[in-house]
Protein backbone atom coordinates (compact mmCIF):
# COMPACT_ATOMS: atom_id res chain seq x y z
CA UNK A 1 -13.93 5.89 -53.64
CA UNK A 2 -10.20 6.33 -51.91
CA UNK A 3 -10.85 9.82 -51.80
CA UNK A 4 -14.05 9.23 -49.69
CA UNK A 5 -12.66 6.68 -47.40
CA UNK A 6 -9.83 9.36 -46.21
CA UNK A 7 -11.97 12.34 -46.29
CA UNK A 8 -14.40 10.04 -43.23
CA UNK A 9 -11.05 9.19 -42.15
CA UNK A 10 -9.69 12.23 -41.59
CA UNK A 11 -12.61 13.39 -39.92
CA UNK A 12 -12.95 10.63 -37.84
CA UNK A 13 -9.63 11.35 -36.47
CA UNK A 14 -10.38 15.00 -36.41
CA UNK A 15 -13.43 14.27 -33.74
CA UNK A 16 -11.42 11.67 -31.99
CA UNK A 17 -8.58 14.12 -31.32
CA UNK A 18 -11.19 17.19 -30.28
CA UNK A 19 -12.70 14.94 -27.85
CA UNK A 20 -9.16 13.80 -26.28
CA UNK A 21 -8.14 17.38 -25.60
CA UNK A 22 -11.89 18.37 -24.00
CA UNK A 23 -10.92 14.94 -21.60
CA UNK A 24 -7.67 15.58 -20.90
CA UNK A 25 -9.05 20.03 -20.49
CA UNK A 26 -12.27 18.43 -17.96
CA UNK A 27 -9.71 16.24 -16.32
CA UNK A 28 -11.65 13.48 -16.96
CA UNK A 29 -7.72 11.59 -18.01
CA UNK A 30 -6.03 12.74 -14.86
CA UNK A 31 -4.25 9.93 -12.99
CA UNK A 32 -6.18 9.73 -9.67
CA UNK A 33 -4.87 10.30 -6.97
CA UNK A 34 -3.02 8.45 -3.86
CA UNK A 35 -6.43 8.36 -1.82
CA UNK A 36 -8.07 7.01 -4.90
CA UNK A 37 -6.83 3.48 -3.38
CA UNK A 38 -7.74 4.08 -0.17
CA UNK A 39 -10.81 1.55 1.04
CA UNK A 40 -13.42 2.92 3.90
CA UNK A 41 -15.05 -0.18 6.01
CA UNK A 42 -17.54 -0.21 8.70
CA UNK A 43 -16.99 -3.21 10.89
CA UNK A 44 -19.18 -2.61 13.51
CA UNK A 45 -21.52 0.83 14.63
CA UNK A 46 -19.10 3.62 15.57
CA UNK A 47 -15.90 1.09 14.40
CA UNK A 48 -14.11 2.25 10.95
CA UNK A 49 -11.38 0.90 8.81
CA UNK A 50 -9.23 2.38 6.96
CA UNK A 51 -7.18 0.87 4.90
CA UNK A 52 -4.50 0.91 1.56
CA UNK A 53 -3.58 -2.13 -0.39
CA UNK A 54 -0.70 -2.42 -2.40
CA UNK A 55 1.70 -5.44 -3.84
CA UNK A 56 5.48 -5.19 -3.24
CA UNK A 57 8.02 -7.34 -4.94
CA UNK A 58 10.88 -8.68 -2.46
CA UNK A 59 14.73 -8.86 -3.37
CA UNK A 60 14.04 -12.35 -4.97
CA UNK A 61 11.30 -10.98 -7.38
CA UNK A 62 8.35 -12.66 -5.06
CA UNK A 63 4.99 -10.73 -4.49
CA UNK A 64 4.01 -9.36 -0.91
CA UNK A 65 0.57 -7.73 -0.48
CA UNK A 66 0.65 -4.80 1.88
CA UNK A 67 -2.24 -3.74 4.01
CA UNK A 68 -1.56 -0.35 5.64
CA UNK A 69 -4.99 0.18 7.96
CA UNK A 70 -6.21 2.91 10.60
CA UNK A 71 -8.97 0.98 12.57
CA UNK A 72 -11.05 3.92 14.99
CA UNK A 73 -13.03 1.90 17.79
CA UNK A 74 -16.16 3.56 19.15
CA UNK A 75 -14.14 4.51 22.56
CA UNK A 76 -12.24 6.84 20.28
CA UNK A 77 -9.23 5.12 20.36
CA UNK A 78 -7.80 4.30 17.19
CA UNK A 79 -4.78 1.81 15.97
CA UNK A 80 -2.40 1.90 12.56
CA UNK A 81 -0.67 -1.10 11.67
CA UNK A 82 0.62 -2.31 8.43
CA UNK A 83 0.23 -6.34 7.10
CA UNK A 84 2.31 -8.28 5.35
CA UNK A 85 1.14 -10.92 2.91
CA UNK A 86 3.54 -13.44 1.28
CA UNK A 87 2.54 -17.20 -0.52
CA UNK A 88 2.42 -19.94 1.44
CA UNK A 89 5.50 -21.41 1.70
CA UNK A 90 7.47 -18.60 0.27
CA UNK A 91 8.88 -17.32 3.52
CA UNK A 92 8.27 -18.19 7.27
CA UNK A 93 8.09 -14.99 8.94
CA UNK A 94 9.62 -14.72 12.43
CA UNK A 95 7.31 -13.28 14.93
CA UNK A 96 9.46 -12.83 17.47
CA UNK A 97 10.87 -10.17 15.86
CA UNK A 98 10.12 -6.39 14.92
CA UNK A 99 9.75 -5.48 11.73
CA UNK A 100 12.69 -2.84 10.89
CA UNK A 101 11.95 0.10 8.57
CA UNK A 102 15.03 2.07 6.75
CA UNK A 103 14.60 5.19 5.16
CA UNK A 104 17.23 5.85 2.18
CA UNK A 105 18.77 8.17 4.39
CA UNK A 106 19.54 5.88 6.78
CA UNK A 107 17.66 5.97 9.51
CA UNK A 108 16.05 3.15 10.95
CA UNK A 109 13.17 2.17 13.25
CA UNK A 110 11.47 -0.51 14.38
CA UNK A 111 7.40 -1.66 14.59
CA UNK A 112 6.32 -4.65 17.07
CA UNK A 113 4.74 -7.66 15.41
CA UNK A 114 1.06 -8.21 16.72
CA UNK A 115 0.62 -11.07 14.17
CA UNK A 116 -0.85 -12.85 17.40
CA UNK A 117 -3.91 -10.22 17.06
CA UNK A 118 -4.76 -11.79 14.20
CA UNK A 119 -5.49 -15.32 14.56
CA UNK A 120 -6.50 -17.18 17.45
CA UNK A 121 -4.72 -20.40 16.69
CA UNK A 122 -1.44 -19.13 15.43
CA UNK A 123 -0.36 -16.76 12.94
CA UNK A 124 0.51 -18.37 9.28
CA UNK A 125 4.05 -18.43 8.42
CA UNK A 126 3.47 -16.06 5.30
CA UNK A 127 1.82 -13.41 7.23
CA UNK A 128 3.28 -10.57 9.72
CA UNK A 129 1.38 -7.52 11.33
CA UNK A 130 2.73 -4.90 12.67
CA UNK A 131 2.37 -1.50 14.73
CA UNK A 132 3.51 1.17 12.89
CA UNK A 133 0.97 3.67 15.44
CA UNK A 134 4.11 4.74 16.94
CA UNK A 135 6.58 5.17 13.77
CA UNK A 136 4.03 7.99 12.13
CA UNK A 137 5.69 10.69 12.99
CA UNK A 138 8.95 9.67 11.80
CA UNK A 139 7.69 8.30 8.50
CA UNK A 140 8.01 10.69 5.77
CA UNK A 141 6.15 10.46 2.19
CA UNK A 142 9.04 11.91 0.38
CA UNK A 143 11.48 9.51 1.73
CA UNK A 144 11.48 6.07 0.02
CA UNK A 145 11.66 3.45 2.62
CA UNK A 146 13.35 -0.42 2.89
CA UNK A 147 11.39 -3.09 5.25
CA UNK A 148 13.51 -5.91 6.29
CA UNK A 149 10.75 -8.57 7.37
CA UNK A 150 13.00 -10.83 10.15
CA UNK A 151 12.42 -14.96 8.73
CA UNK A 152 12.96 -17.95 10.52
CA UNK A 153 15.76 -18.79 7.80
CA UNK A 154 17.79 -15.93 9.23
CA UNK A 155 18.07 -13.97 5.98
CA UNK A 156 15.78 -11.17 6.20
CA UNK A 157 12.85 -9.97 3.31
CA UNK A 158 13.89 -6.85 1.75
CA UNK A 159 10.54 -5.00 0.27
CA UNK A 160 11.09 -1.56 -1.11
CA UNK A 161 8.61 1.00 -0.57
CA UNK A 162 8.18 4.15 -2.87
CA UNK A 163 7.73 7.57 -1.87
CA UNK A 164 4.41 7.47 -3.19
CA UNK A 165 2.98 4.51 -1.05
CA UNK A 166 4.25 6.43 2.24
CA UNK A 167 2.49 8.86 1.79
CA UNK A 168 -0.79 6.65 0.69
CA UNK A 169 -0.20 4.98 4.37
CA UNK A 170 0.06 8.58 5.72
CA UNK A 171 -2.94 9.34 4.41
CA UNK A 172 -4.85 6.15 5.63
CA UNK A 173 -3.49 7.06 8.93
CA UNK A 174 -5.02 10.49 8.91
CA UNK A 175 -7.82 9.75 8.18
């Protein structure tokens, strides 16, 4: 009876195995890919949205949701600006000041806040938007990158942003 159990055993994990490697040889357990994330919205006829979404942990181990979007209006004319998303009450984001972006080699550049864009009757605390249209040429997806968000507190929110999610947003922004 033993014998029988690891003979079906065996083959079991003979079939199992064949099957992993024709997965793995189709592809089929490839990571996907940076674009793979990337979300596609129509808000209006002729008016697109892309857009990337991503969480970031700040220097104090508190979550930040990223929104990187491209929005194309039906003029043409198209915008990329990246949103920050904290918890209430976990920061109070100053909106009269740019966000600043650091590279780790030092460089550093700055994106407006347009946080006023997004509400009509004031911007939440916990949220920022900003226009990074003018940074894209300057932002490269093998360079890791810092973002001090500016708070009312006067210490500043340190999110760090891996090579890998530049280049998402530099994707999004290409599209």
């Amino acid at each position: 009876m033993l014998s029988q159990i690891h003979k079906v055993f065996s083959r079991l994990l003979l079939v199992g195995t064949i099957a992993v490697f024709a997965l793995i040889g189709l592809g089929s357990l490839d990571p996907p890919n940076a674009s793979a994330a990337i979300r596609r919205l129509e808000e209006s006829p002729n008016q697109m949205v892309y857009q990337s979404r991503q969480s970031l942990k700040d220097q104090h181990g508190n979550t930040w949701q990223t929104v990187a979007f491209k929005r194309t209006r039906p003029d043409g004319n198209s915008s990329f600006e990246l949103r920050l998303v904290g918890f209430p009450n976990m920061a109070e984001i100053d909106h009269a000041q740019s966000l600043t972006l650091t590279n780790s080699l030092g460089k550093t550049l700055k994106a407006n806040d347009t946080s006023s864009n997004i509400f009509k009757e004031g911007t939440p605390l916990n949220i920022g938007q900003y226009d990074l249209q003018p940074l894209l040429s300057e932002l490269r997806a093998e360079i890791p990158l810092q973002l001090f968000v500016p708070d009312l507190s006067g210490e500043e929110i340190r999110l760090a942003v891996p090579p890998s999610l530049v280049a998402e947003w530099q994707t999004v922004a290409n599209k």
